[in-house]
N, C-alpha and C. Protein backbone atom coordinates (compact mmCIF):
# COMPACT_ATOMS: atom_id res chain seq x y z
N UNK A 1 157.55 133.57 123.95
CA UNK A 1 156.49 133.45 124.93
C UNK A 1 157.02 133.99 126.26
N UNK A 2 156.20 134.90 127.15
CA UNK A 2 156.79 135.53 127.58
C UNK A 2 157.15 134.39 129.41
N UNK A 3 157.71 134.77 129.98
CA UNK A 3 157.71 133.67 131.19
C UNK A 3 156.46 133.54 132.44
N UNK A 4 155.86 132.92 132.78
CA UNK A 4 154.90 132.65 133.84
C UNK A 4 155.19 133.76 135.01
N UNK A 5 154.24 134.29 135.28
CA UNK A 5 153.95 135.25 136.50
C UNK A 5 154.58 134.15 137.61
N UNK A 6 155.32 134.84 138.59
CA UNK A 6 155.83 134.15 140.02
C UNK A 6 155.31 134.82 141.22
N UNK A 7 155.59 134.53 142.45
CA UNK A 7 155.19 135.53 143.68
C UNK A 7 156.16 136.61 143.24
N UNK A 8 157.16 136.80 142.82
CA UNK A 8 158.26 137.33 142.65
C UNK A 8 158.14 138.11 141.94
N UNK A 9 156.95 137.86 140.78
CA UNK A 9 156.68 138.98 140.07
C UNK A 9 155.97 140.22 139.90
N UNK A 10 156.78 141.71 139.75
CA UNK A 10 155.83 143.14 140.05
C UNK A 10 154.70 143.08 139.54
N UNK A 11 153.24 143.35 140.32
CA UNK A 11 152.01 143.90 139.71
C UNK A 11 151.89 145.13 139.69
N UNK A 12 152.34 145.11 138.19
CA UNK A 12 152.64 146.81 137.56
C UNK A 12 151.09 147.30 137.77
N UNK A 13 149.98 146.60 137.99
CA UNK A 13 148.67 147.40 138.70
C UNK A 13 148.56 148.31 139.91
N UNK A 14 149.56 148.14 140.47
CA UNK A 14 149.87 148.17 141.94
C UNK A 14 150.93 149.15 141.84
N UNK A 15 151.23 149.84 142.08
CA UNK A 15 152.68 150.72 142.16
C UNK A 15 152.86 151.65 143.77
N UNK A 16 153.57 151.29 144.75
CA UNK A 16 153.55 151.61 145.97
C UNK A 16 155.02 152.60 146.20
N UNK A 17 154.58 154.06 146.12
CA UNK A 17 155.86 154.73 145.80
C UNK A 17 155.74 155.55 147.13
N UNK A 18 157.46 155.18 148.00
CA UNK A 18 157.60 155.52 149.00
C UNK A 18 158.80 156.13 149.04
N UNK A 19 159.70 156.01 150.09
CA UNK A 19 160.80 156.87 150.89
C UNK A 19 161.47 155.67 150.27
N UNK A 20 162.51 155.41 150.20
CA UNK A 20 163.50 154.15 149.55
C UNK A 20 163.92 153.66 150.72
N UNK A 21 164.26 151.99 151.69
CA UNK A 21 164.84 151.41 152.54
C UNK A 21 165.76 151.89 152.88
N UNK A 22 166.92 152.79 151.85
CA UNK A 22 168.51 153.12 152.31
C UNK A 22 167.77 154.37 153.75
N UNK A 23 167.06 154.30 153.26
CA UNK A 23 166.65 155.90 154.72
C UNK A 23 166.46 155.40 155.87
N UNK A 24 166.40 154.21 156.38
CA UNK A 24 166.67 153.50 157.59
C UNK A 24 168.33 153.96 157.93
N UNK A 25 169.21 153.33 157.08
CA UNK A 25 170.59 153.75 157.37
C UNK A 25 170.50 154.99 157.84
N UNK A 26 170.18 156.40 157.07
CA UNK A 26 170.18 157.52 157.84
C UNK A 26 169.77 157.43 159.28
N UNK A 27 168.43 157.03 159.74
CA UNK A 27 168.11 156.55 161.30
C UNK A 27 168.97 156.31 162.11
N UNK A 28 169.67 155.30 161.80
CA UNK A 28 170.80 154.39 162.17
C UNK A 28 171.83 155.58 162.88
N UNK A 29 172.29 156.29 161.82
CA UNK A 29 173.94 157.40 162.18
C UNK A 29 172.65 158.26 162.90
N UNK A 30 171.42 158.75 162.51
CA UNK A 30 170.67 159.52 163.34
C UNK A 30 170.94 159.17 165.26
N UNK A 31 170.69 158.07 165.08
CA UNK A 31 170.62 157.47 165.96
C UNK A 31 171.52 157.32 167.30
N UNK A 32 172.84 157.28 166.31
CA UNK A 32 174.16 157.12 166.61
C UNK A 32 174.84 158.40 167.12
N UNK A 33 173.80 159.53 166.13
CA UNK A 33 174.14 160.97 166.79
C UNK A 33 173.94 161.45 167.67
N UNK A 34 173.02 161.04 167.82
CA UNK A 34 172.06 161.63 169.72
C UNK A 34 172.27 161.32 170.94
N UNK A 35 172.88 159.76 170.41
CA UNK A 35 173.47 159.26 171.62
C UNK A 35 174.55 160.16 172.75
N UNK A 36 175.55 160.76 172.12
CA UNK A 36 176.41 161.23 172.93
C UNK A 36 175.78 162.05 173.81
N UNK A 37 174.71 162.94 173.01
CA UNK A 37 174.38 164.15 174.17
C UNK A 37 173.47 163.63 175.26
N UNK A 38 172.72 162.74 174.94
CA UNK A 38 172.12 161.32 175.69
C UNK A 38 172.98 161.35 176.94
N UNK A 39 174.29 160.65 176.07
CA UNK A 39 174.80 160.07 177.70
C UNK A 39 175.35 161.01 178.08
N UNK A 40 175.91 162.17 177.63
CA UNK A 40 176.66 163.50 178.23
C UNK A 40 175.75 164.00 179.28
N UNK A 41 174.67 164.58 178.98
CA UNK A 41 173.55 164.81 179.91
C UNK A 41 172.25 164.33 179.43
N UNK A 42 171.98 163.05 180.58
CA UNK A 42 170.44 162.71 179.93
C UNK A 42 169.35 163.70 180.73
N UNK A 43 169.78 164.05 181.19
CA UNK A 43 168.25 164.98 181.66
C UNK A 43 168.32 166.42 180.96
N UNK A 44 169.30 166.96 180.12
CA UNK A 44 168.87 167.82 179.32
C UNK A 44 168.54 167.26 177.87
N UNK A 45 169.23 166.38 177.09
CA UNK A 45 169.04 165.81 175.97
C UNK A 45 168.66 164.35 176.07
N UNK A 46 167.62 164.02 176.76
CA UNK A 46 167.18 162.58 176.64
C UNK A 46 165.83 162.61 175.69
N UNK A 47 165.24 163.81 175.80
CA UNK A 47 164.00 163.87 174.47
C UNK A 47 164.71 163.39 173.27
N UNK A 48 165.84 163.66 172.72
CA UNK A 48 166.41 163.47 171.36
C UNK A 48 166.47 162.05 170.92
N UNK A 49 166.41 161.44 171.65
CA UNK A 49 165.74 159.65 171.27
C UNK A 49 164.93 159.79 170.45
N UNK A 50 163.95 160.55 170.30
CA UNK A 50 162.35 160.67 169.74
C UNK A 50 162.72 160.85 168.42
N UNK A 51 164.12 161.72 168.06
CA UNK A 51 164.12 162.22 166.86
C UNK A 51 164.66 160.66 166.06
N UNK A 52 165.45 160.15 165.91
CA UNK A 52 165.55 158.64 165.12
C UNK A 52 164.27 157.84 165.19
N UNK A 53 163.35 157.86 166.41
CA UNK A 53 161.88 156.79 166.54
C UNK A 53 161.11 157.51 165.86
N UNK A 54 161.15 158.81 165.53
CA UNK A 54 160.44 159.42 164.37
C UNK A 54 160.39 159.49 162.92
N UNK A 55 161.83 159.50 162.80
CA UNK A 55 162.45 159.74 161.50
C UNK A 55 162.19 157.89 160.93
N UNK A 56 162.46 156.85 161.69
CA UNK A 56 161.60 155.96 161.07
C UNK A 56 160.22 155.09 161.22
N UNK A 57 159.61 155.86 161.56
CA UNK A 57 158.35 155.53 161.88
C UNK A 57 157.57 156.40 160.22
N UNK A 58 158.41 157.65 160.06
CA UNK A 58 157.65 158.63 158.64
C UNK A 58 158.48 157.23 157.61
N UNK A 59 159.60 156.94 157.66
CA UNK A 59 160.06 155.99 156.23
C UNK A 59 158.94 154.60 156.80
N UNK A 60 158.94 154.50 157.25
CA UNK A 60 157.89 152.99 157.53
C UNK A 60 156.50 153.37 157.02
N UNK A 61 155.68 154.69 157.54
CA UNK A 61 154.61 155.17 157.17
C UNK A 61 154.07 156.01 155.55
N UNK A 62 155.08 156.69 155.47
CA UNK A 62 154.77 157.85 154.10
C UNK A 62 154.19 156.91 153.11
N UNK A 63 154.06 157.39 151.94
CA UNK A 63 153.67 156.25 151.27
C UNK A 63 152.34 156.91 149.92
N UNK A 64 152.60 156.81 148.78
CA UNK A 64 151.09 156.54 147.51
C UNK A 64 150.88 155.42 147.49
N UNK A 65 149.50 154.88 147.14
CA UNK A 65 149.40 153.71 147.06
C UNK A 65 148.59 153.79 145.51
N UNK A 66 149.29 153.42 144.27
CA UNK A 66 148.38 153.76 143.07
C UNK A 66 147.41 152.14 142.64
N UNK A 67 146.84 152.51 142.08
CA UNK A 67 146.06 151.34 141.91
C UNK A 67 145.07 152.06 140.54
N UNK A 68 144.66 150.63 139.99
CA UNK A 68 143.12 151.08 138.95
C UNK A 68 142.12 151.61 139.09
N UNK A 69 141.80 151.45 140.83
CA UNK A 69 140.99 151.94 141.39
C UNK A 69 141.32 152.83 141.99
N UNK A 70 141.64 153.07 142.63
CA UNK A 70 141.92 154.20 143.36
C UNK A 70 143.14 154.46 144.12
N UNK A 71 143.30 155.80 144.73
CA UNK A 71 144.93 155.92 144.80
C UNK A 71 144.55 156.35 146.80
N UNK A 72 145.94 155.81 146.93
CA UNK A 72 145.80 155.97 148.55
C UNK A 72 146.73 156.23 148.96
N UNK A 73 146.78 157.35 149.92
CA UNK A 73 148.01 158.17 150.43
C UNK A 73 147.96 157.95 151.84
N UNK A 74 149.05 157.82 152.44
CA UNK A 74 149.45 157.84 153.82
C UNK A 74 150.30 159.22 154.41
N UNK A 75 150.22 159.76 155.53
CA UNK A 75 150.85 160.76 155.71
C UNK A 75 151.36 159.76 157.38
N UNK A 76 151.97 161.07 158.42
CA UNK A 76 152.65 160.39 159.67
C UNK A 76 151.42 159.80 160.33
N UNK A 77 150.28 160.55 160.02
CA UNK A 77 149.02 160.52 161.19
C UNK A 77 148.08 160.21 160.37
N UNK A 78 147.60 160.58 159.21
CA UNK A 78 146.25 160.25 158.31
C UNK A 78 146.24 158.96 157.51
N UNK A 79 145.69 158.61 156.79
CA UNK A 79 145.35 157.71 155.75
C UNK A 79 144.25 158.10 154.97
N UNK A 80 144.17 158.41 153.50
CA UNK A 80 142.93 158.97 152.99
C UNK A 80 143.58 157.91 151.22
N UNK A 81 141.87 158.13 150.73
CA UNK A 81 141.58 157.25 149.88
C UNK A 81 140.88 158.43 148.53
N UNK A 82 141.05 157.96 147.27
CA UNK A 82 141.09 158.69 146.42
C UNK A 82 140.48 157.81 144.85
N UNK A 83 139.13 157.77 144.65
CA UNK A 83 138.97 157.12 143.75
C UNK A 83 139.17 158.33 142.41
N UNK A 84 139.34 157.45 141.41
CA UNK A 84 139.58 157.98 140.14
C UNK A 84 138.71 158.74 139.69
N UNK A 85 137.97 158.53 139.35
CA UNK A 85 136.92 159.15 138.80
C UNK A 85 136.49 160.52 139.57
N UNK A 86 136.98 160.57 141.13
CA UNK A 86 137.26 162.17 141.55
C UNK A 86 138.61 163.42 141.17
N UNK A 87 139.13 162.30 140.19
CA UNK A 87 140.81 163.08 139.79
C UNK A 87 140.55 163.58 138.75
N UNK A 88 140.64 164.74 138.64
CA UNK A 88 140.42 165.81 137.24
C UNK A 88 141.98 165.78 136.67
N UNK A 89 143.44 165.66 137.68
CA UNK A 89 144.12 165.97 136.74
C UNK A 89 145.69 166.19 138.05
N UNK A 90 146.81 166.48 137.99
CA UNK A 90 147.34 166.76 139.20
C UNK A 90 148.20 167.67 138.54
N UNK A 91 148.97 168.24 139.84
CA UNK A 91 149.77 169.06 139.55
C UNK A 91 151.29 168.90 140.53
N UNK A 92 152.20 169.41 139.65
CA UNK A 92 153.40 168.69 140.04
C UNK A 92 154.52 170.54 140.00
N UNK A 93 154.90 170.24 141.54
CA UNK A 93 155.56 171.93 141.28
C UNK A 93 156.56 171.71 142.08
N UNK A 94 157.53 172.40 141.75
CA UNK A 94 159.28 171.71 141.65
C UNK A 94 159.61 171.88 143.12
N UNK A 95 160.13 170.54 143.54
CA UNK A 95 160.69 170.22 144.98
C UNK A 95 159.09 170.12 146.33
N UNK A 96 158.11 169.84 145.67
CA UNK A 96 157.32 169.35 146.59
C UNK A 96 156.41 167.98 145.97
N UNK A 97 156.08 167.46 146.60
CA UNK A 97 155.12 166.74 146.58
C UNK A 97 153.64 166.69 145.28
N UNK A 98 153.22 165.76 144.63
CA UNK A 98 152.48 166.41 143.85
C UNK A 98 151.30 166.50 144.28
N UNK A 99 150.53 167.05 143.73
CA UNK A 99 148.95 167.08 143.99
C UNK A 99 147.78 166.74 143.12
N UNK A 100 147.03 165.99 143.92
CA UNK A 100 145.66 165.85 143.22
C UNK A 100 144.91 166.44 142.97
N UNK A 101 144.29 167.23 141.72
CA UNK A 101 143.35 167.92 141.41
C UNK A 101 142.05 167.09 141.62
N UNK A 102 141.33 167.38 142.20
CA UNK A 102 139.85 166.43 141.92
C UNK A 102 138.65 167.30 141.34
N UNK A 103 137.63 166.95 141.62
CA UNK A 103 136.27 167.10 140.41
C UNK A 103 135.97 168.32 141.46
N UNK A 104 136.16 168.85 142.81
CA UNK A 104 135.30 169.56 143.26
C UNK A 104 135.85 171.02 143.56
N UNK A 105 137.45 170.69 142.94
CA UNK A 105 138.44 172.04 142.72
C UNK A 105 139.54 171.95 143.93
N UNK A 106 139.25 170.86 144.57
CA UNK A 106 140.24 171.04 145.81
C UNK A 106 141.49 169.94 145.84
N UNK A 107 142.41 170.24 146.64
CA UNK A 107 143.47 169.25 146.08
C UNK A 107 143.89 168.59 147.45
N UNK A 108 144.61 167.76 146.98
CA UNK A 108 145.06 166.53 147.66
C UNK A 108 146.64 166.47 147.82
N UNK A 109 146.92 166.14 148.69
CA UNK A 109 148.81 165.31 148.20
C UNK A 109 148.88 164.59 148.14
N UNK A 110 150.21 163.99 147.30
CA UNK A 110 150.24 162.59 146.87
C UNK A 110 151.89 162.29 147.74
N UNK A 111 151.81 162.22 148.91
CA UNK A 111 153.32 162.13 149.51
C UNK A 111 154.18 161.08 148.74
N UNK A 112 155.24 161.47 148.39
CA UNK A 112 156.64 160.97 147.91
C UNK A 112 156.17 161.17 146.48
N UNK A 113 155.09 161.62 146.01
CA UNK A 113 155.30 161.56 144.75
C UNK A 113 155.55 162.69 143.86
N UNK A 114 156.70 162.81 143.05
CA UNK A 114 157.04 163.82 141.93
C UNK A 114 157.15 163.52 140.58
N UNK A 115 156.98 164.36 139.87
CA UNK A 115 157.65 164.48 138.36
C UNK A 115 157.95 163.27 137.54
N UNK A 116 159.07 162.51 138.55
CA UNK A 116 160.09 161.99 138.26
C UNK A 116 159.32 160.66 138.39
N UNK A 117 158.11 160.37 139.02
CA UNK A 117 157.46 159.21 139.47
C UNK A 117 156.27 159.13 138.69
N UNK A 118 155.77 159.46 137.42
CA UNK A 118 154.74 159.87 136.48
C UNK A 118 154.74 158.71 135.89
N UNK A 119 156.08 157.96 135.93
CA UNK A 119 156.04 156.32 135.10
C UNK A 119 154.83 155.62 135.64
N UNK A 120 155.71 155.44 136.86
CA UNK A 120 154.52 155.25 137.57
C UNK A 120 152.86 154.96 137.87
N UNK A 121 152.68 156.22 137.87
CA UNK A 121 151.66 156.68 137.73
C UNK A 121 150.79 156.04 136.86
N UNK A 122 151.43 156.39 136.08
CA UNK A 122 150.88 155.82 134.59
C UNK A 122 150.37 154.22 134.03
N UNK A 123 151.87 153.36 134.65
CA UNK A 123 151.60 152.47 134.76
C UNK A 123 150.57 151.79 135.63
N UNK A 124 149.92 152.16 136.99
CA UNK A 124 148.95 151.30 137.71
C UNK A 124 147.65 152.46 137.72
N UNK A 125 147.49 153.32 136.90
CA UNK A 125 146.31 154.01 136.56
C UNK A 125 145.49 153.16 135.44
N UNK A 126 146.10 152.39 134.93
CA UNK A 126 145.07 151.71 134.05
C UNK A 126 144.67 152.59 133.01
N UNK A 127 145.49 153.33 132.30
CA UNK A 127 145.18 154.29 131.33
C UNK A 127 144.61 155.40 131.17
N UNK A 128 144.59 155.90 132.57
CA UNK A 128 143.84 157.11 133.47
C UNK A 128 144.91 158.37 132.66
N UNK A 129 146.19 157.82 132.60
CA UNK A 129 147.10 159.11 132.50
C UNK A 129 148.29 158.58 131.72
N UNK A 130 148.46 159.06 130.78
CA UNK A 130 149.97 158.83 129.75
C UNK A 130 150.99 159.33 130.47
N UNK A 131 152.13 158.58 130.10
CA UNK A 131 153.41 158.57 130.51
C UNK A 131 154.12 160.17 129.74
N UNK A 132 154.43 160.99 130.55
CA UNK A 132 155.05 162.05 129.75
C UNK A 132 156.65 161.56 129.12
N UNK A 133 157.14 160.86 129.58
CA UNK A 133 158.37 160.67 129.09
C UNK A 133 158.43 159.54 127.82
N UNK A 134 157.45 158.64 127.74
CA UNK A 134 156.98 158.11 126.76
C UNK A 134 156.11 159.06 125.67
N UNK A 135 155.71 159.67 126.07
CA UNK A 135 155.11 160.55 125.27
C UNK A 135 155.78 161.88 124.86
N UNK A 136 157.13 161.83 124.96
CA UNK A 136 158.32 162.40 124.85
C UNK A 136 159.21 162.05 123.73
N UNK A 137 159.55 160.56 124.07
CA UNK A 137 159.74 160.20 123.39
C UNK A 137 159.78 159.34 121.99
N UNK A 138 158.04 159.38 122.08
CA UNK A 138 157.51 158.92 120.90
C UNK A 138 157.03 160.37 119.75
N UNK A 139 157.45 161.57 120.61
CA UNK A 139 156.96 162.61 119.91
C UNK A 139 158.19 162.69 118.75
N UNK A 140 159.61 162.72 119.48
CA UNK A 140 160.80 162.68 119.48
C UNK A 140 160.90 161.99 117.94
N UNK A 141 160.27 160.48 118.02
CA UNK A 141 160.76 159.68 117.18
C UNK A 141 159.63 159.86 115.88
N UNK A 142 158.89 160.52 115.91
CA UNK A 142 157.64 161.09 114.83
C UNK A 142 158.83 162.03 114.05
N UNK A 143 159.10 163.02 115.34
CA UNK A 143 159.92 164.28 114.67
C UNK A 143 161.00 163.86 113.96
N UNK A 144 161.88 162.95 114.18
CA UNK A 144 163.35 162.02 113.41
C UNK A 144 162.75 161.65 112.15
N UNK A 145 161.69 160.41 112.25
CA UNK A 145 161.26 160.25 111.06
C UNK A 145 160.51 160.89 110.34
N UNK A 146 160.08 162.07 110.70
CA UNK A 146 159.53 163.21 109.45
C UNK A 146 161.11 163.83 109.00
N UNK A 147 161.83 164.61 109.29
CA UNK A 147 163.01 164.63 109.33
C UNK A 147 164.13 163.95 107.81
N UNK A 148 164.18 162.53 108.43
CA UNK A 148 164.48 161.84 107.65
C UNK A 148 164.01 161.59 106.04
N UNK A 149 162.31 161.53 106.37
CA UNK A 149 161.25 161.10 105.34
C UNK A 149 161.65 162.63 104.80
N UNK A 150 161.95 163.55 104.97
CA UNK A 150 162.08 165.10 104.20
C UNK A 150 163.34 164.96 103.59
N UNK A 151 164.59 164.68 104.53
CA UNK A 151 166.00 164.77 104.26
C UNK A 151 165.92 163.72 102.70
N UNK A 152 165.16 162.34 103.30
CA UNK A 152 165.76 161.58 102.17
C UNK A 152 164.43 161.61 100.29
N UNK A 153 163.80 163.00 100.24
CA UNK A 153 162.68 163.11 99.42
C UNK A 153 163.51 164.06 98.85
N UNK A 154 164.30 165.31 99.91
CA UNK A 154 165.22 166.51 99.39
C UNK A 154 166.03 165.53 98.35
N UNK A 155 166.75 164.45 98.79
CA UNK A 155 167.86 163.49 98.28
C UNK A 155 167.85 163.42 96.88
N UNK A 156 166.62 162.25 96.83
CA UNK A 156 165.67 161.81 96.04
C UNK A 156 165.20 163.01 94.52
N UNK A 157 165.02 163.84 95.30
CA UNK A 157 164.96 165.26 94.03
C UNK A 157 165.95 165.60 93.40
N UNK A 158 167.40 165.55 94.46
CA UNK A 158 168.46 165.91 93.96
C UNK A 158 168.90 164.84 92.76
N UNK A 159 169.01 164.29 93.45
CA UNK A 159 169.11 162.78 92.29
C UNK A 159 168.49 162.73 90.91
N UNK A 160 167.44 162.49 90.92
CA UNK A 160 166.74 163.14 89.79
C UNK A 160 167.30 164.24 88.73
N UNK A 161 167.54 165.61 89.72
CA UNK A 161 167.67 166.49 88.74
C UNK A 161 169.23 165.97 88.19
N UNK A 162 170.10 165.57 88.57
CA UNK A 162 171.33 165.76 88.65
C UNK A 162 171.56 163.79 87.73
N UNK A 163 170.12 163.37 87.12
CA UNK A 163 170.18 162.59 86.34
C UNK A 163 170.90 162.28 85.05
N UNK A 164 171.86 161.73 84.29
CA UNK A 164 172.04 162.01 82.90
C UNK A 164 173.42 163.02 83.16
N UNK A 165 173.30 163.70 84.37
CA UNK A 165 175.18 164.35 84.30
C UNK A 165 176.33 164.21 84.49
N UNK A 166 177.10 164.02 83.81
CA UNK A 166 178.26 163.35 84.37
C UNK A 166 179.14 164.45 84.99
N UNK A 167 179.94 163.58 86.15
CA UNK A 167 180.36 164.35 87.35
C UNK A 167 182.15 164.66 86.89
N UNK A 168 182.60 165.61 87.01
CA UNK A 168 183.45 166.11 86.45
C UNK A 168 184.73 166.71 87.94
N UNK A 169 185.50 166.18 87.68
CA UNK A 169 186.57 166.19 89.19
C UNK A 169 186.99 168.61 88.84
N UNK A 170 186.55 169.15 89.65
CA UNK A 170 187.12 170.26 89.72
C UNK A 170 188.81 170.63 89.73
N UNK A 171 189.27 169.67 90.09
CA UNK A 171 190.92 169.62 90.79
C UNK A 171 191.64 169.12 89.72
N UNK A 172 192.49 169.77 88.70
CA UNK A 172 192.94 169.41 87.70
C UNK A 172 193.87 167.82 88.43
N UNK A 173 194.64 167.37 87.90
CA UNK A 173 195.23 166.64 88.31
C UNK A 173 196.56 166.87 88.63
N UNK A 174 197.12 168.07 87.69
CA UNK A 174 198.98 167.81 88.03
C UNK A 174 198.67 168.74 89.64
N UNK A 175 197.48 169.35 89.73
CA UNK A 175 197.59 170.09 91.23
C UNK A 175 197.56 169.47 92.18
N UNK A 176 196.42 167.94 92.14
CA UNK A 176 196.72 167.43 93.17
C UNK A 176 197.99 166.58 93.87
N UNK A 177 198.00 166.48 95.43
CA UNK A 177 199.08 166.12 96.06
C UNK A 177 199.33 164.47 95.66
N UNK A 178 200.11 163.90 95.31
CA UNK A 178 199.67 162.86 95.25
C UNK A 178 199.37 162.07 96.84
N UNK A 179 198.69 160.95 96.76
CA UNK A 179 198.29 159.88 97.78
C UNK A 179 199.18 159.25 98.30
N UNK A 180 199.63 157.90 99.42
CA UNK A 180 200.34 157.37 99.73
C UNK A 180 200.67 156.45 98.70
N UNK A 181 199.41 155.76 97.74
CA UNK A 181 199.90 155.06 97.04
C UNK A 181 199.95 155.31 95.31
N UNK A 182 199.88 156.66 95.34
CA UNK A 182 200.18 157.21 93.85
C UNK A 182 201.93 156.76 93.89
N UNK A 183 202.19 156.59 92.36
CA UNK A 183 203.55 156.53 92.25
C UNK A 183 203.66 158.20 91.56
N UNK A 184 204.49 159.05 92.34
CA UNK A 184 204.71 160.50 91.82
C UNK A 184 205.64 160.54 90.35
N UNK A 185 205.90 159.58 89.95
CA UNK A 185 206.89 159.43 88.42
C UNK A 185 206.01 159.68 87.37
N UNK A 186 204.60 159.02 87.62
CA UNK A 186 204.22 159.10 86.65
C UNK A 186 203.05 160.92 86.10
């Protein structure tokens, strides 16, 4: 029986795929970097503050928001909303961001989301979209056990034919070497 839902526990309905917390730390040494030219000269490099109050304000902000219903993206400045039933399909192209295909031919981004985040996907779509890597590897395990079911039918034939014969050693005997525990006298 499986254990009682807690506050504690993920609602795999829900899947909120962002920038990861460790990217604050980057801020941080960001932070730590600017300083010098700061205090070296603040009236030529005192704008460079902006660059750490930026850099986490996008990890606080970026953001998919997947859901059954609908999927919701955050960018630095926008917020836009995306029901299902306008998603024809997305597209995912190497080292950017993926995109939403919708019903009217035009596309969308899905910030932070790639390839690699399709679990995802999958999981708080509510059956909108199969898991490619599950569906990878269930292809995988069709292909093993056809495979097998062939290897062990080839077997199975062999057996058969090779019924009723008795198996006959090729290797006379005085040729072979003897073993560790042959006695060579005899």
């Amino acid at each position: 029986m499986p254990p009682e839902p807690s506050s504690h526990t993920l609602d795999a309905s829900r899947q909120v795929i962002r920038t990861t917390p460790l990217a604050y730390l980057a801020c941080a040494f960001l932070l730590f970097a600017v300083t010098f030219p700061i205090f070296g000269n603040p009236a030529a490099f005192g704008w460079l503050i902006l660059a750490p109050i930026v850099a986490a304000y996008a990890v606080a902000r970026v953001r998919t928001v997947v859901t059954p219903e609908k999927i919701t993206t955050r960018s630095m400045f926008r917020s836009d909303s995306i029901d299902w039933d306008d998603v024809t399909g997305f597209r995912f192209a190497e080292r950017k961001p993926a995109r939403a295909v919708l019903t009217d031919g035009t596309e969308r981004v899905l910030p932070m989301v790639t390839f690699g985040r399709a679990p995802q996907l999958a999981a708080a779509s509510g059956g909108r979209i199969t898991d490619p890597y599950e569906a990878a590897v269930s292809a995988w395990r069709e292909d093993e056990a056809a495979e097998e079911a062939a290897a062990a039918e080839t077997d199975a034939d062999e057996n058969a034919a090779t019924t009723g014969e008795t198996t006959v050693d090729a290797e006379p005997a005085a040729s072979r070497t003897p073993s560790r525990g042959d006695d060579p006298r005899e």
